[in-house]
PDB file of N, CA and C in Angstrom:
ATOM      1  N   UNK A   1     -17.883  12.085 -22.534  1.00  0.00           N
ATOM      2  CA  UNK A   1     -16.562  12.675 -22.568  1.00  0.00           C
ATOM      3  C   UNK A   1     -15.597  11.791 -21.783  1.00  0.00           C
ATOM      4  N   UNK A   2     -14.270  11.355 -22.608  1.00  0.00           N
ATOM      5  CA  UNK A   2     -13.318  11.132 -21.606  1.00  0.00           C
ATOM      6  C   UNK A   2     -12.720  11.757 -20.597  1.00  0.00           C
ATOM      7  N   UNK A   3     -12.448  10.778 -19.115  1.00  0.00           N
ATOM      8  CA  UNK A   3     -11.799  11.593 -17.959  1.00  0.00           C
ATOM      9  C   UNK A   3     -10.455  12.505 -18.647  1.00  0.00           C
ATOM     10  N   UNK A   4      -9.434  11.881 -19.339  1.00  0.00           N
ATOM     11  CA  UNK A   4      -8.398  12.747 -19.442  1.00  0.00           C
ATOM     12  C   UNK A   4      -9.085  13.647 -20.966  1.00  0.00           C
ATOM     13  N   UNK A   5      -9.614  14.060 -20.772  1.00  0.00           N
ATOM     14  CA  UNK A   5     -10.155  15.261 -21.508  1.00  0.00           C
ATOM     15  C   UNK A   5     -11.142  16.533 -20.603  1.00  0.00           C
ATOM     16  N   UNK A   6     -11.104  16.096 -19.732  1.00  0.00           N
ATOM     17  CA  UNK A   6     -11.585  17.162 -18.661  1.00  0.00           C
ATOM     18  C   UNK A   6     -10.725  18.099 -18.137  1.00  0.00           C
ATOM     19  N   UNK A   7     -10.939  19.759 -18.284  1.00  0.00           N
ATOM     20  CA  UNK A   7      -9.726  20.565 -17.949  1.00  0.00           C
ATOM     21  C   UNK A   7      -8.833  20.799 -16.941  1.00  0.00           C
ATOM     22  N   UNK A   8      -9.660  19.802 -15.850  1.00  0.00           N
ATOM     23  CA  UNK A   8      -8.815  19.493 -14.430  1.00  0.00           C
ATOM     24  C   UNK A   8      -7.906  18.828 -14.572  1.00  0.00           C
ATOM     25  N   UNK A   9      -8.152  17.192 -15.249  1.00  0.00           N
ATOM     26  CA  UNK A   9      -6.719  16.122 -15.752  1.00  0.00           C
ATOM     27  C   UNK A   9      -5.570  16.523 -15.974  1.00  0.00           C
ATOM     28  N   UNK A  10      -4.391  16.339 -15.069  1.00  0.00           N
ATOM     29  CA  UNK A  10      -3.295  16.084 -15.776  1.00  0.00           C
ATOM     30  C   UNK A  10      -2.558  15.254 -16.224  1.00  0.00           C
ATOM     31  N   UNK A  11      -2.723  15.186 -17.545  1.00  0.00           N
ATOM     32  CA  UNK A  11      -2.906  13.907 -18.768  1.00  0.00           C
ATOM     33  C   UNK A  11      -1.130  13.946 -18.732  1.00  0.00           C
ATOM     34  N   UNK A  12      -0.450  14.755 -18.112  1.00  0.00           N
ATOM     35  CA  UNK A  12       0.925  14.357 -18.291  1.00  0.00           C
ATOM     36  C   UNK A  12       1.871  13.005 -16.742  1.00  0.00           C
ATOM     37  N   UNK A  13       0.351  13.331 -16.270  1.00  0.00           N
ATOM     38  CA  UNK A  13       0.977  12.389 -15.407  1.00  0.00           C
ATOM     39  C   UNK A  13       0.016  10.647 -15.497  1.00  0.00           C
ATOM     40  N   UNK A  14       0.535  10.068 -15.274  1.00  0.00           N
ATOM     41  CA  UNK A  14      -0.497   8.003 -15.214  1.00  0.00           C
ATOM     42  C   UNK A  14      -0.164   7.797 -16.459  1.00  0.00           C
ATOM     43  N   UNK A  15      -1.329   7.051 -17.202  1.00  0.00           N
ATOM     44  CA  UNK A  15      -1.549   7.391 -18.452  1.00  0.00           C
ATOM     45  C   UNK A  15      -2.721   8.015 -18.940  1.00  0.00           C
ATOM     46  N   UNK A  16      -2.066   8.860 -19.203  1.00  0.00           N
ATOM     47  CA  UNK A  16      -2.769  10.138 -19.744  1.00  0.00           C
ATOM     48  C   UNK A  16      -3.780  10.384 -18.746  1.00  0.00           C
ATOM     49  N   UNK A  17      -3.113  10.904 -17.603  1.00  0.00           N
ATOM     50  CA  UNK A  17      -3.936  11.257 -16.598  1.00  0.00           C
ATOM     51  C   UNK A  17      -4.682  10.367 -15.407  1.00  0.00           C
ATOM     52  N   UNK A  18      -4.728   9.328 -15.811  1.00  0.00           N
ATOM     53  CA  UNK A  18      -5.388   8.136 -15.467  1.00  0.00           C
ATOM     54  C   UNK A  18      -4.727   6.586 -15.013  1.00  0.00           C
ATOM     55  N   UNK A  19      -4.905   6.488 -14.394  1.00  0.00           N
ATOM     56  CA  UNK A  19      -4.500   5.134 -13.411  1.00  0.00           C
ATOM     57  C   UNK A  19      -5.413   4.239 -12.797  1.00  0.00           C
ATOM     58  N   UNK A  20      -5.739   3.053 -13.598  1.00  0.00           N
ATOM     59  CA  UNK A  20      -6.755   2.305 -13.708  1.00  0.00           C
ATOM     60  C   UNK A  20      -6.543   0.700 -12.629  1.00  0.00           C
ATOM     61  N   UNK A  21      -6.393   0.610 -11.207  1.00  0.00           N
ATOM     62  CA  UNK A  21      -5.940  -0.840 -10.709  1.00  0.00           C
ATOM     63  C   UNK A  21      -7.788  -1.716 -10.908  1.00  0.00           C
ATOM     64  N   UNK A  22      -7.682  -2.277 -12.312  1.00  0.00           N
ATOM     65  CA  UNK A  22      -8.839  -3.352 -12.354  1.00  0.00           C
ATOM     66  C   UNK A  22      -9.361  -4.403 -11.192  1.00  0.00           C
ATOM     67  N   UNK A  23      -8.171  -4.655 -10.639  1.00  0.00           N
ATOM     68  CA  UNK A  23      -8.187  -5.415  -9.290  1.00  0.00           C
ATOM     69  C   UNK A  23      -9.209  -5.059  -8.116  1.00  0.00           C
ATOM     70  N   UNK A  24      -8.247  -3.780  -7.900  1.00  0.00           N
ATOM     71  CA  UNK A  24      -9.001  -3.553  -6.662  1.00  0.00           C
ATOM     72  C   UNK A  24     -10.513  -2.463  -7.148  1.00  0.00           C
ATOM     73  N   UNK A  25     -10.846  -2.245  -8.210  1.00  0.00           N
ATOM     74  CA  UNK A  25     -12.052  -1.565  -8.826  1.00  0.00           C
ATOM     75  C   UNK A  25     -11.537   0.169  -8.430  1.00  0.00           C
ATOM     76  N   UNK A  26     -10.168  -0.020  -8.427  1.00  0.00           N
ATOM     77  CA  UNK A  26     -10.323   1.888  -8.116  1.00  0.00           C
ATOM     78  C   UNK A  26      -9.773   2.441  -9.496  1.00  0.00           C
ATOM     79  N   UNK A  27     -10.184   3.836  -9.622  1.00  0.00           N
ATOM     80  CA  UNK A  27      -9.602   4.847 -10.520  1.00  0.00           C
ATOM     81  C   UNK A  27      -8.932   6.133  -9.810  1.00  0.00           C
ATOM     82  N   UNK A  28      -7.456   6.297 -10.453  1.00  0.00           N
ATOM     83  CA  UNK A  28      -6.892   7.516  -9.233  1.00  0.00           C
ATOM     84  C   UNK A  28      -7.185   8.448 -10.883  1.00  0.00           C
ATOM     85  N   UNK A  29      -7.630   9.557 -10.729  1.00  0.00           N
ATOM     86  CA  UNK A  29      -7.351  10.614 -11.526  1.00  0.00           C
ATOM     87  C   UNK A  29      -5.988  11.855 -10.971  1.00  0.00           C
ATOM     88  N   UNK A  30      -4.959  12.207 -12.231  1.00  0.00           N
ATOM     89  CA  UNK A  30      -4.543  13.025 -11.633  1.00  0.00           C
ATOM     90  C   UNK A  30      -5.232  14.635 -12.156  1.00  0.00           C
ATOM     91  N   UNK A  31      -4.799  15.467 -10.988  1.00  0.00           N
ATOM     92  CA  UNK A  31      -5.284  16.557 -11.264  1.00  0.00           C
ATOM     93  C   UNK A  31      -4.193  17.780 -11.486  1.00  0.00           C
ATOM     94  N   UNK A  32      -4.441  18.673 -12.331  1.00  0.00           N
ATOM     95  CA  UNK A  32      -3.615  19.837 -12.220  1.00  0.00           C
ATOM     96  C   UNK A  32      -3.478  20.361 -10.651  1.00  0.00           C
ATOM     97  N   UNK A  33      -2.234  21.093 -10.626  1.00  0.00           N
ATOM     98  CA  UNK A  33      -1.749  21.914  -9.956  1.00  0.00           C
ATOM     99  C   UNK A  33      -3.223  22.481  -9.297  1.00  0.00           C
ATOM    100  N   UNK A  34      -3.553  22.934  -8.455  1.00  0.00           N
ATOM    101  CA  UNK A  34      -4.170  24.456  -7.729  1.00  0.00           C
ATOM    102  C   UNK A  34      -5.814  24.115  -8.460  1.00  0.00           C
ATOM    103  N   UNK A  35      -5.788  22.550  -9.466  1.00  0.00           N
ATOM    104  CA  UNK A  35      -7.339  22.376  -9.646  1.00  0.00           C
ATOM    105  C   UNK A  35      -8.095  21.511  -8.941  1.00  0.00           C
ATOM    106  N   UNK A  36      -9.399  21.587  -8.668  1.00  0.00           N
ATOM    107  CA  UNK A  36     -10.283  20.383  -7.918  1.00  0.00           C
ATOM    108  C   UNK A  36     -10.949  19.493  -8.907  1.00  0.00           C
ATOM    109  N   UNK A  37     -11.157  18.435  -8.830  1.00  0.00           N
ATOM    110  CA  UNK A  37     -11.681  17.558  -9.603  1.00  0.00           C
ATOM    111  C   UNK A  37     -13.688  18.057  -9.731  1.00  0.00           C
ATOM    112  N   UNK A  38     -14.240  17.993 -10.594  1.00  0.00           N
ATOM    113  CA  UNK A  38     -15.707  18.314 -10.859  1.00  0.00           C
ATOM    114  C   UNK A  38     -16.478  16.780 -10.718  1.00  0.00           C
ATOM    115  N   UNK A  39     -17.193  16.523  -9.521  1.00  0.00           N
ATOM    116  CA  UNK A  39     -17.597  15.419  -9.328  1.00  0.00           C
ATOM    117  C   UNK A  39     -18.622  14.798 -10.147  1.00  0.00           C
ATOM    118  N   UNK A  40     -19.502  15.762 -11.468  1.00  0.00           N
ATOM    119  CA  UNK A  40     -20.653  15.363 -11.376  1.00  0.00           C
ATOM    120  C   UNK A  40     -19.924  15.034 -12.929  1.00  0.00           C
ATOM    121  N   UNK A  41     -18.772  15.418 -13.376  1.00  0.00           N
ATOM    122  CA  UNK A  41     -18.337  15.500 -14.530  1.00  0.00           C
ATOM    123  C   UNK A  41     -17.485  14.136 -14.830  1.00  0.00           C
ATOM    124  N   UNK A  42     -16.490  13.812 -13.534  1.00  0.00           N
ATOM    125  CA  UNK A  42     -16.035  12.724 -13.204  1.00  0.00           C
ATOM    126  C   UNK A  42     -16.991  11.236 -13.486  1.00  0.00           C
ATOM    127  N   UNK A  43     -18.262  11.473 -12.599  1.00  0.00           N
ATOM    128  CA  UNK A  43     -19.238  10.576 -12.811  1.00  0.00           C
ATOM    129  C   UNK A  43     -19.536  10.309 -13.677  1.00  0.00           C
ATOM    130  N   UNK A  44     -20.154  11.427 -14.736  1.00  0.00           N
ATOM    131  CA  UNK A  44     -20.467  11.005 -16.193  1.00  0.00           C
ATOM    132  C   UNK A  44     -19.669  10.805 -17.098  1.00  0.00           C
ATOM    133  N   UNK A  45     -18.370  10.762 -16.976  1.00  0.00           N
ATOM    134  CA  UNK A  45     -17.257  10.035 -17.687  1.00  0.00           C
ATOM    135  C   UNK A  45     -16.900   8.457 -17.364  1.00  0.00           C
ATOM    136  N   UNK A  46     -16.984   8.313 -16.048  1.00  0.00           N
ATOM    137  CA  UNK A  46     -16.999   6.878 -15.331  1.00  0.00           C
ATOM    138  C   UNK A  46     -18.115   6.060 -15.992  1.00  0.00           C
ATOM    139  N   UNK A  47     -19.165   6.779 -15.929  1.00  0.00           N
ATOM    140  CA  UNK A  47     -20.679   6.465 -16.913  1.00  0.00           C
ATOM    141  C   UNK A  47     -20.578   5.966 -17.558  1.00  0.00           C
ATOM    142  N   UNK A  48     -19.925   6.404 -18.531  1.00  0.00           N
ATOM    143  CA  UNK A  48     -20.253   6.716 -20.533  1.00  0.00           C
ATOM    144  C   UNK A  48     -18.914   5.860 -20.177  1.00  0.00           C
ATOM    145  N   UNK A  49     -18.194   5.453 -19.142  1.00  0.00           N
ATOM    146  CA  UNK A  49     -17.496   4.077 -19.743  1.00  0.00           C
ATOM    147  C   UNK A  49     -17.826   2.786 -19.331  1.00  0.00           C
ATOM    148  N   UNK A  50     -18.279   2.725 -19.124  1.00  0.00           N
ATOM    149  CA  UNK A  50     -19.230   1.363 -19.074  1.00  0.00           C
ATOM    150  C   UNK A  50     -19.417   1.050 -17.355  1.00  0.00           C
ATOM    151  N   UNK A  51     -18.752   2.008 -16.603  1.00  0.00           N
ATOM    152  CA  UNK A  51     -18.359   1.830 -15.076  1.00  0.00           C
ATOM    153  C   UNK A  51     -19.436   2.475 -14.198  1.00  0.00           C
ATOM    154  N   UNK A  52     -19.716   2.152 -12.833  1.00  0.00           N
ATOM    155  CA  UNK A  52     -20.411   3.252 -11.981  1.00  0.00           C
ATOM    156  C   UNK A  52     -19.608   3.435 -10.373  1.00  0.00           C
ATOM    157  N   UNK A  53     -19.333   4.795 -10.730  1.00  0.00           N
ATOM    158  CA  UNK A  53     -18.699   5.532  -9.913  1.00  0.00           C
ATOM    159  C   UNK A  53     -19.520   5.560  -8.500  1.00  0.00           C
ATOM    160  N   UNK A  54     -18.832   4.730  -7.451  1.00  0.00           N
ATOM    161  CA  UNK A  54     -19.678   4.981  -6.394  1.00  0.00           C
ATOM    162  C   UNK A  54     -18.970   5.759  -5.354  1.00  0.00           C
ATOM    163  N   UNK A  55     -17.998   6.124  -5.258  1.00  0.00           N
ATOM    164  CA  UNK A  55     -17.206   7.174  -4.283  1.00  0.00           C
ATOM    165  C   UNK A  55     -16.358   8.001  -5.050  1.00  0.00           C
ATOM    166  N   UNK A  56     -15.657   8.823  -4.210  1.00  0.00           N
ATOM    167  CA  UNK A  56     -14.484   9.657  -4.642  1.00  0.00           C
ATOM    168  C   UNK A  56     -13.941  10.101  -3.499  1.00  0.00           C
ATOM    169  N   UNK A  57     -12.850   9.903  -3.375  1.00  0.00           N
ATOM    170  CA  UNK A  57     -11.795  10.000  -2.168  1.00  0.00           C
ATOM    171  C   UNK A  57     -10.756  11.362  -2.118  1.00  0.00           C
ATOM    172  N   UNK A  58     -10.830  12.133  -0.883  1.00  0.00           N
ATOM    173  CA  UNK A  58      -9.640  13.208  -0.750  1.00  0.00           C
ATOM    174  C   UNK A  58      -8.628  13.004   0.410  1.00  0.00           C
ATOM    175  N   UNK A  59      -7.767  13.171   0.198  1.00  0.00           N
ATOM    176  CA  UNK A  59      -6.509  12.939   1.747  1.00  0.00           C
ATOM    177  C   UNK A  59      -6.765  14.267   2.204  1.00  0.00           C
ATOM    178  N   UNK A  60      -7.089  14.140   3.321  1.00  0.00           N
ATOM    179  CA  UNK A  60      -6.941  14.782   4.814  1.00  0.00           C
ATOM    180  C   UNK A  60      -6.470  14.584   5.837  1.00  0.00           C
ATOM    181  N   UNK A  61      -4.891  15.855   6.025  1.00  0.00           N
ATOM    182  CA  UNK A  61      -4.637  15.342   7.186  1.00  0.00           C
ATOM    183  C   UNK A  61      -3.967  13.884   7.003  1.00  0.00           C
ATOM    184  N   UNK A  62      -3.645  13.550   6.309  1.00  0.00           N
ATOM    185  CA  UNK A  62      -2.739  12.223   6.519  1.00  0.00           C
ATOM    186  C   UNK A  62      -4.199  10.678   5.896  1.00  0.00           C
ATOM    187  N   UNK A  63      -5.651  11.255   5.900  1.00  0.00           N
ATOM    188  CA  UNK A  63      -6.620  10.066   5.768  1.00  0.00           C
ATOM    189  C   UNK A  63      -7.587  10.441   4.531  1.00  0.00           C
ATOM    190  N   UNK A  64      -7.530   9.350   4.195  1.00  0.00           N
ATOM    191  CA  UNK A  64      -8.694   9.361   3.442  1.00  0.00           C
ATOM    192  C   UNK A  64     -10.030   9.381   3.622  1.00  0.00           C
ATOM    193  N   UNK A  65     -10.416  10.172   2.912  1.00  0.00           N
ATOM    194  CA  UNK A  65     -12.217  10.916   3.173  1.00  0.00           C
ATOM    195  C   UNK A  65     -13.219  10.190   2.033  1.00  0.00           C
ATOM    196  N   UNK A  66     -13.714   9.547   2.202  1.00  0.00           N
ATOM    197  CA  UNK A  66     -14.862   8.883   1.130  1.00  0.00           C
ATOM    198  C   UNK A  66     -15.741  10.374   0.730  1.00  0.00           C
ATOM    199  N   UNK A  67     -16.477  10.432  -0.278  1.00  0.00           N
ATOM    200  CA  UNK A  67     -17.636  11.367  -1.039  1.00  0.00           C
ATOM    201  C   UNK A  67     -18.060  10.095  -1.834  1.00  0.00           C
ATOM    202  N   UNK A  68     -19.483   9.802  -1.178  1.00  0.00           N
ATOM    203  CA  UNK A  68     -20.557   9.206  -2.121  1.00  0.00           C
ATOM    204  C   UNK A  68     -20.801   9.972  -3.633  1.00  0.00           C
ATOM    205  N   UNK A  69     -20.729   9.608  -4.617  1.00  0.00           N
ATOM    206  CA  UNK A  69     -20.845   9.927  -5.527  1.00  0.00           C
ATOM    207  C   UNK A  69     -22.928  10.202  -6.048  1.00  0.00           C
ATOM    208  N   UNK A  70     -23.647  11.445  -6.371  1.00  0.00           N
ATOM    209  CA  UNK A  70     -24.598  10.973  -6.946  1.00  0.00           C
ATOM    210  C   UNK A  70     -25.133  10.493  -7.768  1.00  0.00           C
ATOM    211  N   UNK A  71     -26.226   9.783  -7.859  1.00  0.00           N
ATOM    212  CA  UNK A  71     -26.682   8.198  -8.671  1.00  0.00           C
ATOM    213  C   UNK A  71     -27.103   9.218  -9.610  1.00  0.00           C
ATOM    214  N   UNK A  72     -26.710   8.973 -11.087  1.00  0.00           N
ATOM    215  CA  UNK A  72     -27.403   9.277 -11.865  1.00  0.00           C
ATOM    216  C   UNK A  72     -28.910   9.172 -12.615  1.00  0.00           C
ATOM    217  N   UNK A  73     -29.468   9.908 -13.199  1.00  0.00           N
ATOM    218  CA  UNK A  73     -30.358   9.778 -13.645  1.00  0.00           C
ATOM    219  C   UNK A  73     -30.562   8.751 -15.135  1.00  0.00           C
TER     220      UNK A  73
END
């Protein structure tokens, strides 16, 4: 499944939800309003694109929080 096809994405914001800097190897997803991103769902979209998702980041407080992502099977 594509990321901006997941019911959290909001595909009206990046493109189509998604903001890709190849450079620095990050992906920002945006998310709806009042939704949390589904990590294990995220992953297997990162997957099934040819990529492997090794973190996922939340602001706290002004910082960013790393989440190891789990290794798939």
């Amino acid at each position: 499944m594509k990321l901006r096809k997941l019911d959290f994405v909001d595909v009206k914001r990046f493109k189509k939800g998604v903001d890709m800097d190849v450079k620095a190897q990050l992906l920002t997803v945006a998310l709806k309003k009042g939704q949390k991103a589904n990590p294990i769902q995220v992953n297997q979209a990162v997957h099934k694109a040819g990529y492997v998702a090794v973190e996922s980041y939340t602001l706290k407080e002004g910082k960013l929080e790393p989440h190891p992502f789990p290794k798939l099977k």
